[in-house]
Protein backbone atom coordinates (compact mmCIF):
# COMPACT_ATOMS: atom_id res chain seq x y z
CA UNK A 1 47.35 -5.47 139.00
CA UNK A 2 48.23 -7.07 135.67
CA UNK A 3 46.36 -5.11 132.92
CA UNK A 4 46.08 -7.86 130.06
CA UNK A 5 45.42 -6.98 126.02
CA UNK A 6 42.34 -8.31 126.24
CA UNK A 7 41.06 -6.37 129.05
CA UNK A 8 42.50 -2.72 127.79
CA UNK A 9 40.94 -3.51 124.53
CA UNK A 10 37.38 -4.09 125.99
CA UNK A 11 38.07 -0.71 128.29
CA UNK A 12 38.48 1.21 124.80
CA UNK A 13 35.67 -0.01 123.47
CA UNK A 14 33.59 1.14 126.15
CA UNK A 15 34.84 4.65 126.18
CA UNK A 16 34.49 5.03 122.15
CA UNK A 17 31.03 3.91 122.66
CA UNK A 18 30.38 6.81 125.41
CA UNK A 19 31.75 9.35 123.48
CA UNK A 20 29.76 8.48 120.47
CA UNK A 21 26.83 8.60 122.52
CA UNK A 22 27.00 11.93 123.85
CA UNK A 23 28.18 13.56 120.09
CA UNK A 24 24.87 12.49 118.94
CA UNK A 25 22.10 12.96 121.39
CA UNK A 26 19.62 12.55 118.25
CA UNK A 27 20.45 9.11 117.58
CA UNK A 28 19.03 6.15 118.90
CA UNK A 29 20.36 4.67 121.72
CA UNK A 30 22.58 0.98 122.01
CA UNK A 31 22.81 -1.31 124.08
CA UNK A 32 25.72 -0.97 126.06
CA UNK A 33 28.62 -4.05 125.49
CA UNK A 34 29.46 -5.93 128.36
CA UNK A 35 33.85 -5.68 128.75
CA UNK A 36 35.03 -8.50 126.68
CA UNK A 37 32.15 -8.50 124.18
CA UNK A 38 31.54 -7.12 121.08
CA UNK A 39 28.37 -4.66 120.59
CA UNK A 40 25.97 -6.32 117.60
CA UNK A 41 25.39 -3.76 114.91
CA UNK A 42 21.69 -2.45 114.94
CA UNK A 43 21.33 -4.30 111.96
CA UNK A 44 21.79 -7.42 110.72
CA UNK A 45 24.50 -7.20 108.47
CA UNK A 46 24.14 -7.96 104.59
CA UNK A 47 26.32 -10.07 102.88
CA UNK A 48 28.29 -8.66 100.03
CA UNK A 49 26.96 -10.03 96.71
CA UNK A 50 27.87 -9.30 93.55
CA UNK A 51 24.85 -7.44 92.87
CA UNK A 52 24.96 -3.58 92.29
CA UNK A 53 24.66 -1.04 95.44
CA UNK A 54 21.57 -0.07 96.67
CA UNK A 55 20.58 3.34 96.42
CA UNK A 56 22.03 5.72 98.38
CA UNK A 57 18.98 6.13 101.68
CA UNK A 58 19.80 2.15 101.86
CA UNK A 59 16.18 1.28 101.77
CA UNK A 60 15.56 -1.61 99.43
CA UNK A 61 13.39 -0.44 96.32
CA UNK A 62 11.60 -2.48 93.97
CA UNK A 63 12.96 -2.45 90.70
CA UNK A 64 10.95 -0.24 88.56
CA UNK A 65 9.89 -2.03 85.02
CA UNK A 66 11.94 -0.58 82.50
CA UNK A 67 9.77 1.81 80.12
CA UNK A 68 9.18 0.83 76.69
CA UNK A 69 10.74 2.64 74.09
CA UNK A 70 8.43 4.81 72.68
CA UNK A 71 8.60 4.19 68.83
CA UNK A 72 9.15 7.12 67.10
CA UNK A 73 5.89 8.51 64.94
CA UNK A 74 5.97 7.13 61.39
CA UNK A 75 5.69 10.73 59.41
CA UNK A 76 2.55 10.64 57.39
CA UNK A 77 3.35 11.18 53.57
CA UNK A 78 2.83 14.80 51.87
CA UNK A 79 -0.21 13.83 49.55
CA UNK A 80 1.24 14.81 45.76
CA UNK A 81 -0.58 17.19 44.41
CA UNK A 82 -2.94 15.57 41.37
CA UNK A 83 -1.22 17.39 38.22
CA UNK A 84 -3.70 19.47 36.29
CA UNK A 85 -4.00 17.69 32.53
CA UNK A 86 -3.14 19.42 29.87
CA UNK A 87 -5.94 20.38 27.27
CA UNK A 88 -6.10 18.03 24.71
CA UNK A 89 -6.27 20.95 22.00
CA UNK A 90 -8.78 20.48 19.53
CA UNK A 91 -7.99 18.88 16.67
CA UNK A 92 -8.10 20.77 13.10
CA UNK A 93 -10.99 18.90 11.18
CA UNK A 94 -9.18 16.67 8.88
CA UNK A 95 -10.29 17.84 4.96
CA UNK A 96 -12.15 15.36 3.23
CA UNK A 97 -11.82 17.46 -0.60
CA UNK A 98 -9.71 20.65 -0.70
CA UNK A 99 -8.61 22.96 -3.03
CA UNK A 100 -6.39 21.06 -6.25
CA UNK A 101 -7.62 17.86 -5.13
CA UNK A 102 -9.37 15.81 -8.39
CA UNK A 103 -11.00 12.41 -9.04
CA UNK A 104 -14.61 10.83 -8.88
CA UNK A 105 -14.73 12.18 -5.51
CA UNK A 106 -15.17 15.85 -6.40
CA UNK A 107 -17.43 15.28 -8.98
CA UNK A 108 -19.92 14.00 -6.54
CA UNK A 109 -19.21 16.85 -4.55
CA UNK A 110 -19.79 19.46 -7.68
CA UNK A 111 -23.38 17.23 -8.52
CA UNK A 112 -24.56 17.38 -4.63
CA UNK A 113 -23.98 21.28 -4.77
CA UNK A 114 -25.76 21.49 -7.61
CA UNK A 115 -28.75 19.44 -6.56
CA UNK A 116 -28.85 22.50 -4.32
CA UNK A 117 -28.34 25.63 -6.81
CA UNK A 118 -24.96 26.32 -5.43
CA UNK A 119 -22.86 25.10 -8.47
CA UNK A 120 -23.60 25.83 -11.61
CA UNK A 121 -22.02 24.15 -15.18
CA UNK A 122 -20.25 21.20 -15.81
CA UNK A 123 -19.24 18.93 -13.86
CA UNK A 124 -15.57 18.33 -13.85
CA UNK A 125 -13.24 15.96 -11.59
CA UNK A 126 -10.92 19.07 -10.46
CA UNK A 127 -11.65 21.44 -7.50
CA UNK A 128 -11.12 24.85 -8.81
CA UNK A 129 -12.14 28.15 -7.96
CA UNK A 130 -16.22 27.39 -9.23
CA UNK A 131 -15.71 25.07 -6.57
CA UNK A 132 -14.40 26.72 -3.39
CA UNK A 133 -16.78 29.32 -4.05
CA UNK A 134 -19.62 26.97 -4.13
CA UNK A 135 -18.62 25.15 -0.95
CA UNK A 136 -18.12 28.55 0.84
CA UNK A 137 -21.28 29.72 -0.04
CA UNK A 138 -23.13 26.19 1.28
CA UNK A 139 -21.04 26.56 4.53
CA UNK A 140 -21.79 30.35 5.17
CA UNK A 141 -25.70 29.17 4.53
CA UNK A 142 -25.21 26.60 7.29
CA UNK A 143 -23.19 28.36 9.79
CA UNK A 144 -20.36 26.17 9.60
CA UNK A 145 -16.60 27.49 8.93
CA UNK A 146 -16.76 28.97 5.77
CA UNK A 147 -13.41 27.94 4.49
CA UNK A 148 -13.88 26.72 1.03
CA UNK A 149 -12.42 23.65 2.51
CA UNK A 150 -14.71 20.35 2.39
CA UNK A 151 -13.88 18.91 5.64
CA UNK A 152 -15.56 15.76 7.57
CA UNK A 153 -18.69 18.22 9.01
CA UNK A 154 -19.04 20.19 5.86
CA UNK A 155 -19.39 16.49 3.91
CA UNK A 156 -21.86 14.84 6.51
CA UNK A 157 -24.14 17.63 6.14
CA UNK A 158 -24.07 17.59 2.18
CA UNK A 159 -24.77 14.29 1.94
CA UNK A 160 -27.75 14.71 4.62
CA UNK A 161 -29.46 17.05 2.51
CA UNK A 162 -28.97 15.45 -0.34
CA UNK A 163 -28.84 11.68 -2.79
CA UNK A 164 -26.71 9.82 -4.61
CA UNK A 165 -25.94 11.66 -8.02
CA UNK A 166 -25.86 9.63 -10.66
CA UNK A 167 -23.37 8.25 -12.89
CA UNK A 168 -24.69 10.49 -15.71
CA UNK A 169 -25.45 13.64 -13.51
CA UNK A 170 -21.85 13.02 -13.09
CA UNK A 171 -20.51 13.48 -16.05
CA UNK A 172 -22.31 15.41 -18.20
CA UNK A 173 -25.25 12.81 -19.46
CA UNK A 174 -28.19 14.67 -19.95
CA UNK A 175 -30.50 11.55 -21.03
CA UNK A 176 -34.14 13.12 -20.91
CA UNK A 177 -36.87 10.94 -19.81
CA UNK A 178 -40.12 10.24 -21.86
CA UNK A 179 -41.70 13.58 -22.20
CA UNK A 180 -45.02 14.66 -20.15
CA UNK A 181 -45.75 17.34 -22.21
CA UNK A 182 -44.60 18.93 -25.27
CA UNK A 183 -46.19 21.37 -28.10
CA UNK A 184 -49.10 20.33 -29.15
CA UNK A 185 -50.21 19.54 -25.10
CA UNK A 186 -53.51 20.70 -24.05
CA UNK A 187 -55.61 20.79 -20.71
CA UNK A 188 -55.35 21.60 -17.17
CA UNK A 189 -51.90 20.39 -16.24
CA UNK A 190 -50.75 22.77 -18.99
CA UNK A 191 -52.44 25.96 -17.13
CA UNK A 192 -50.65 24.28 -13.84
CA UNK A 193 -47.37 24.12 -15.71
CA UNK A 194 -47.62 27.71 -17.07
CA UNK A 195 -48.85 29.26 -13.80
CA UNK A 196 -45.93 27.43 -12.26
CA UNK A 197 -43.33 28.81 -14.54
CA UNK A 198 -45.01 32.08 -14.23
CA UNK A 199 -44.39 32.21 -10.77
CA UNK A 200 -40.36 31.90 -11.66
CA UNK A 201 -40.43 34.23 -14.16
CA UNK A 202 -39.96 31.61 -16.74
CA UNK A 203 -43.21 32.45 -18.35
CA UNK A 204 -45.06 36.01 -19.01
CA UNK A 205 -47.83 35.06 -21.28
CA UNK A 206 -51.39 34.87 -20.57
CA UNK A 207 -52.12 30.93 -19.04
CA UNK A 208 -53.99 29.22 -21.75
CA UNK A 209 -54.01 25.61 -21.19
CA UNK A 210 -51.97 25.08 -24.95
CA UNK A 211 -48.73 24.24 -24.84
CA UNK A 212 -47.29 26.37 -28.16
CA UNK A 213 -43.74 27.84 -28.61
CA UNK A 214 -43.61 30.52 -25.53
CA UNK A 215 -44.73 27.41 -23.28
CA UNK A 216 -41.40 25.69 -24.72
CA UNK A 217 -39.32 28.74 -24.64
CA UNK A 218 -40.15 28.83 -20.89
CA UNK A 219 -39.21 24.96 -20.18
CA UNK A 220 -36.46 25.52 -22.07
CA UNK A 221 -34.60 28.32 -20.24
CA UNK A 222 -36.06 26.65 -16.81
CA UNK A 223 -33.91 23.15 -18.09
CA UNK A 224 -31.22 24.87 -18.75
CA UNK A 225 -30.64 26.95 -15.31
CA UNK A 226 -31.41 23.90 -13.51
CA UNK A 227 -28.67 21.29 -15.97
CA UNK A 228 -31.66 18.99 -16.91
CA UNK A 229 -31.42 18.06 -20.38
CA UNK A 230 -32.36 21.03 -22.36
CA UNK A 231 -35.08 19.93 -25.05
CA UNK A 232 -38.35 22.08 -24.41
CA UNK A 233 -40.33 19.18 -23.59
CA UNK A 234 -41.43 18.13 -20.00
CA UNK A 235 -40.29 15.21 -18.30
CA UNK A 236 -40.60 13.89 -14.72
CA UNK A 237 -37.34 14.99 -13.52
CA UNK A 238 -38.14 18.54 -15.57
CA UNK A 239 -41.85 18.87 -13.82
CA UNK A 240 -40.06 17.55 -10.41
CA UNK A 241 -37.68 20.24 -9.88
CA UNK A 242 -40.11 23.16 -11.23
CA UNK A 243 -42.84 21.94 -8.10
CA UNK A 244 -39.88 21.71 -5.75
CA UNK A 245 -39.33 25.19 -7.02
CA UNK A 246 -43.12 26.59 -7.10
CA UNK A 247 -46.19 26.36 -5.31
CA UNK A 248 -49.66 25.19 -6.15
CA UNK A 249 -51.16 27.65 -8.25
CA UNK A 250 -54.06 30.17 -7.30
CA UNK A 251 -57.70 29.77 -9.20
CA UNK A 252 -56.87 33.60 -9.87
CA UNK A 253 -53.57 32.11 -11.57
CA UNK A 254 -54.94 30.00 -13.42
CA UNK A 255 -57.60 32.02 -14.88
CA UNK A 256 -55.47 35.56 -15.34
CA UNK A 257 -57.32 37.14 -12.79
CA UNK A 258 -55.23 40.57 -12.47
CA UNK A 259 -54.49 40.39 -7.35
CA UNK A 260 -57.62 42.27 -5.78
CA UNK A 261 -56.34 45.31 -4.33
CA UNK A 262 -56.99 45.15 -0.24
CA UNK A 263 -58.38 47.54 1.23
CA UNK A 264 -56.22 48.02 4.52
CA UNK A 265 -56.84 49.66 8.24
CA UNK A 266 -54.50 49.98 10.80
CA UNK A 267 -56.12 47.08 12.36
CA UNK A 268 -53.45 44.64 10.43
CA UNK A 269 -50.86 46.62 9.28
CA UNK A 270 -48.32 48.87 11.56
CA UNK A 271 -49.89 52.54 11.70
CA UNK A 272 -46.22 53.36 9.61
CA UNK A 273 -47.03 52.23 6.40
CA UNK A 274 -50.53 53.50 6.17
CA UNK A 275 -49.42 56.70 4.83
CA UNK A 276 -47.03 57.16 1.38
CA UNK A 277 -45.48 54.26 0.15
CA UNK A 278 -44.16 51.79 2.20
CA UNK A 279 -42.39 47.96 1.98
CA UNK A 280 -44.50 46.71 5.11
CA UNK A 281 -42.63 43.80 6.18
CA UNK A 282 -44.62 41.57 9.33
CA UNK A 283 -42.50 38.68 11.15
CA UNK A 284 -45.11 37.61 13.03
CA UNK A 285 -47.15 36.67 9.68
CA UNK A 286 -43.74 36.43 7.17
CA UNK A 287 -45.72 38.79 4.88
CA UNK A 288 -44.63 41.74 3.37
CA UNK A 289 -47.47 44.52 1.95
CA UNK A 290 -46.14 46.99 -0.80
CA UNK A 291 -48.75 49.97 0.15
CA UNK A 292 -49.39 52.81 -1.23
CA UNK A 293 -51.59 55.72 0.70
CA UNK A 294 -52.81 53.21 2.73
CA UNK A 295 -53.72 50.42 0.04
CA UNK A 296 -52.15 47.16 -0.66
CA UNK A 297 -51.03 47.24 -4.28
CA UNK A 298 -49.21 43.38 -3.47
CA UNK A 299 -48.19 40.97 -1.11
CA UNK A 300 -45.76 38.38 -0.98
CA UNK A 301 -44.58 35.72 1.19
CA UNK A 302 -41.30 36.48 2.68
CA UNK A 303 -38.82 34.81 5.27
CA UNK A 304 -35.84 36.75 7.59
CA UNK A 305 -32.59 35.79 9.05
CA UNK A 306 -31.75 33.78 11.74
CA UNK A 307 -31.02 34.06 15.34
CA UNK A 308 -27.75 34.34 14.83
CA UNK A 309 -27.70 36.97 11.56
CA UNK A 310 -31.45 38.74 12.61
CA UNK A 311 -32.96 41.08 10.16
CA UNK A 312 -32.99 44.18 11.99
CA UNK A 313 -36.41 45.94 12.65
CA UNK A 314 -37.47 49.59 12.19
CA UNK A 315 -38.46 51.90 10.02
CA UNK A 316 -35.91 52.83 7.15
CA UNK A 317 -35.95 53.80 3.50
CA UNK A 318 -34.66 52.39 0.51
CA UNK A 319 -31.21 53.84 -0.14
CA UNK A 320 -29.95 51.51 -3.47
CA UNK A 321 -31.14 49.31 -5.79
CA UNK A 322 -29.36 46.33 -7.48
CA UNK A 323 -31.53 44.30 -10.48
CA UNK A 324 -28.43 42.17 -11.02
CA UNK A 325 -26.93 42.04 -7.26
CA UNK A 326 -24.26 39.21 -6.32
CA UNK A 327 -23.55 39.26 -2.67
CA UNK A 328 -19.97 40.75 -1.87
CA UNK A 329 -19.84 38.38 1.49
CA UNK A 330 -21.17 35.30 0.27
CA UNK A 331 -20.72 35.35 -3.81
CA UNK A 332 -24.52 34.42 -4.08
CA UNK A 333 -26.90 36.15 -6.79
CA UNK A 334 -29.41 38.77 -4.78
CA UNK A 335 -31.65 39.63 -8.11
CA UNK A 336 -33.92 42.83 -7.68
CA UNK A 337 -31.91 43.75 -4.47
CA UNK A 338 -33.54 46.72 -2.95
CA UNK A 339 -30.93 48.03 0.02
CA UNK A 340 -32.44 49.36 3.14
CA UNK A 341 -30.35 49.00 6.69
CA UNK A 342 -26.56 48.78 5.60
CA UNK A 343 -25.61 45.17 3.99
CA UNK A 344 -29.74 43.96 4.49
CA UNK A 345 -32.10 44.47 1.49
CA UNK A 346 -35.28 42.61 0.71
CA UNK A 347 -34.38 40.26 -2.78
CA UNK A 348 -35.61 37.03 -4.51
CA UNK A 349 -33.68 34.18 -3.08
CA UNK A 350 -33.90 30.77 -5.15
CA UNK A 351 -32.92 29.40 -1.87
CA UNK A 352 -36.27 30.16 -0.49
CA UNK A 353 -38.26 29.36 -3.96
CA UNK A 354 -36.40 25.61 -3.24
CA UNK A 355 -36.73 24.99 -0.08
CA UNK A 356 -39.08 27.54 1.80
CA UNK A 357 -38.26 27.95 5.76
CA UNK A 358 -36.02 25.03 5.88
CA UNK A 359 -33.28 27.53 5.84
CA UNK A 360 -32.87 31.34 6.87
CA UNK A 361 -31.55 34.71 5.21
CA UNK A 362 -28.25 35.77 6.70
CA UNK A 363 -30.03 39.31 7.81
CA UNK A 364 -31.97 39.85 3.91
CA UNK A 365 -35.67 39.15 3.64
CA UNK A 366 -35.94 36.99 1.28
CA UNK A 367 -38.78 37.05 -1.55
CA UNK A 368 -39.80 33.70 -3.48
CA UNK A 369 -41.92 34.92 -5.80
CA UNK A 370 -39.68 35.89 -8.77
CA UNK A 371 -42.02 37.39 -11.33
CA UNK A 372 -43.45 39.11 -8.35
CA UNK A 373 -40.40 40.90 -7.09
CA UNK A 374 -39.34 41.28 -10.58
CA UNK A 375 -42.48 43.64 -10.93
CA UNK A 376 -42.37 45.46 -7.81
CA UNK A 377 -38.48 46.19 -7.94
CA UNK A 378 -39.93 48.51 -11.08
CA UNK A 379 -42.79 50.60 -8.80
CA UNK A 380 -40.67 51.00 -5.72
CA UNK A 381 -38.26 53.77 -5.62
CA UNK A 382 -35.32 55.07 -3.73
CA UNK A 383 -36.42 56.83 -0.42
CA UNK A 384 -39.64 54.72 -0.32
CA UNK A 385 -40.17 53.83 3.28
CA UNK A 386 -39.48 50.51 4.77
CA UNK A 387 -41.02 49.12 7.85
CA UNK A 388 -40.18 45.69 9.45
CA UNK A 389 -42.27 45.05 12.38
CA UNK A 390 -44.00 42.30 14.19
């Protein structure tokens, strides 16, 4: 028999196909080809395309979307810290007069002390020593920096507390004004006048209601301390600064009548002066009592320091005396200085006789009455007790 190609290829076919079969019992089973024909694929087959593989199991996926990039976090900025200001140091206050300096300027400055008993003299246009003195002592008064130094603060408050000087106070022009009284004057404003000098120390006779020599003695020496023109008589500005300086006068002032002895319990005084003698010095009533076994020889209106320099309160004893005193601290006259607690003493203050509780010791009590102190700075003695109580 005549084996043709064709028919040998078919039988090889057949036989690969059988063999196959039985090395894989697990796979599915084919169709078996018929000799001469070609067994069809168990799938269709795909046509090549240009498009990439599929994935390796051969099952068609659906393409996934591609992700979006995830942008990357835009850092959020380190705050700065806020820088800490510097301190605007305080300035130094500018000087308005100083030490040297001259002109119009500082004679207004020398007449405004003056209007306030803190410069004394002539006025000149040069700031000298008389002058730093005078401006320290005004600024230690009114707790401001006590530098001698007129700066803008020290100036404000000088002017506040007092005018205008004038062109004459100035320089020098004592023009007195049409005289109130002179010698020769009679009547009651006389015994005022008198009684009112009396109470400076400015007059020691008996109050008569004549105005004769002593009377113009008095004015005299009072126009002199105060640079009013000096000619005995009275004129307004002469009787204005002597009531700034005094206080109405008593009936028992103006009639001689010697103070009535009181006679005193320890109902209004503290139970420490009511035996020996004693300076009994109240700050609830701003008296003080000079007391002796018990009864008040005098009294006398008094005022104390401030919050800031307090007169201290106990009982202590006189330990100096000082008729003359000028204060070490603040260059300022102390007459009839009688020292009891360290630097504190109880002394006329012309500061007080001018302006009254307006203003404050700096620890002292302070007396007004100057004939008054003048007296009792003779009948109080060293070791007499002194109480300050309220």
């Amino acid at each position: 028999m005549r084996v043709t190609r064709s028919t040998t290829a078919a039988t090889l076919a057949l036989v690969a196909a059988l063999a196959a079969g039985a090395l894989a019992g697990c796979a599915p089973s084919t169709s078996t080809a018929r000799p001469g024909e070609v067994a069809p694929s168990s799938a269709p087959s795909v046509p090549a395309s240009s498009t990439p593989s599929p994935s390796p199991s051969g099952a068609e996926e659906s393409p996934s979307a591609s992700p979006s990039a995830t942008p990357s976090p835009t850092p959020t900025p380190t705050p700065s810290p806020t820088p800490t200001p510097t301190p605007t140091p305080t300035p130094t206050a500018k000087p308005v007069l100083s030490p040297g300096d001259t002109g119009d300027q500082v004679r207004e400055l020398q007449a405004r002390l003056a209007q306030l008993e803190w410069f004394e003299g002539k006025i000149t246009d040069s700031y000298g020593d008389q002058t730093k003195v005078a401006v320290g002592g005004f600024q230690a008064k009114r707790d401001l920096d006590d530098t001698g130094v007129v700066d803008e603060k020290t100036w404000s408050t000088l002017t506040s507390m007092t005018r205008q000087p004038t062109d004459d106070e100035m320089h020098n022009r004592l023009t007195p004004g049409p005289a109130l009284f002179e010698e020769g004057s009679e009547g009651e404003d006389v015994k005022e006048l008198q009684a009112r000098l009396k109470q400076i120390g400015w007059f020691s006779g008996k109050v008569t209601g004549y105005y004769g020599a002593e009377t113009a003695t008095g004015v005299k020496g009072f126009q002199e301390k105060r640079a009013v023109p000096t000619t005995g008589e009275v004129d307004q500005r002469t009787l204005d600064r002597l009531n700034a300086m005094t206080r109405e006068p008593t009936e028992a002032e103006l009639t001689n009548e010697p103070p009535k002895k009181e006679k005193t319990s320890a109902g209004n005084l503290d139970s420490r002066c009511m035996t020996g003698r004693a300076l009994c010095i109240s700050k609830a009533t701003n008296q003080m009592a000079w007391v002796v076994d018990g009864e008040v020889q005098s009294s006398f209106a008094v005022r104390f320091g401030s919050e800031l320099t307090p007169t201290r309160e106990g009982a202590f004893s006189v330990g100096w005396k000082s008729r003359d005193h000028v204060s070490t601290i603040y260059d300022t006259p102390m007459p009839y200085a009688m020292f009891f607690s360290g630097g504190q003493a109880v002394h006329y203050s012309a500061d007080f006789a001018a302006r009254g509780y307006n203003g404050a010791s700096h620890g002292c009590v302070n007396v007004r009455d100057k004939a008054g102190i003048a007296s009792l700075f003779d009948q109080v003695g060293v070791g007499d007790k002194v109480i300050v109580y309220r």
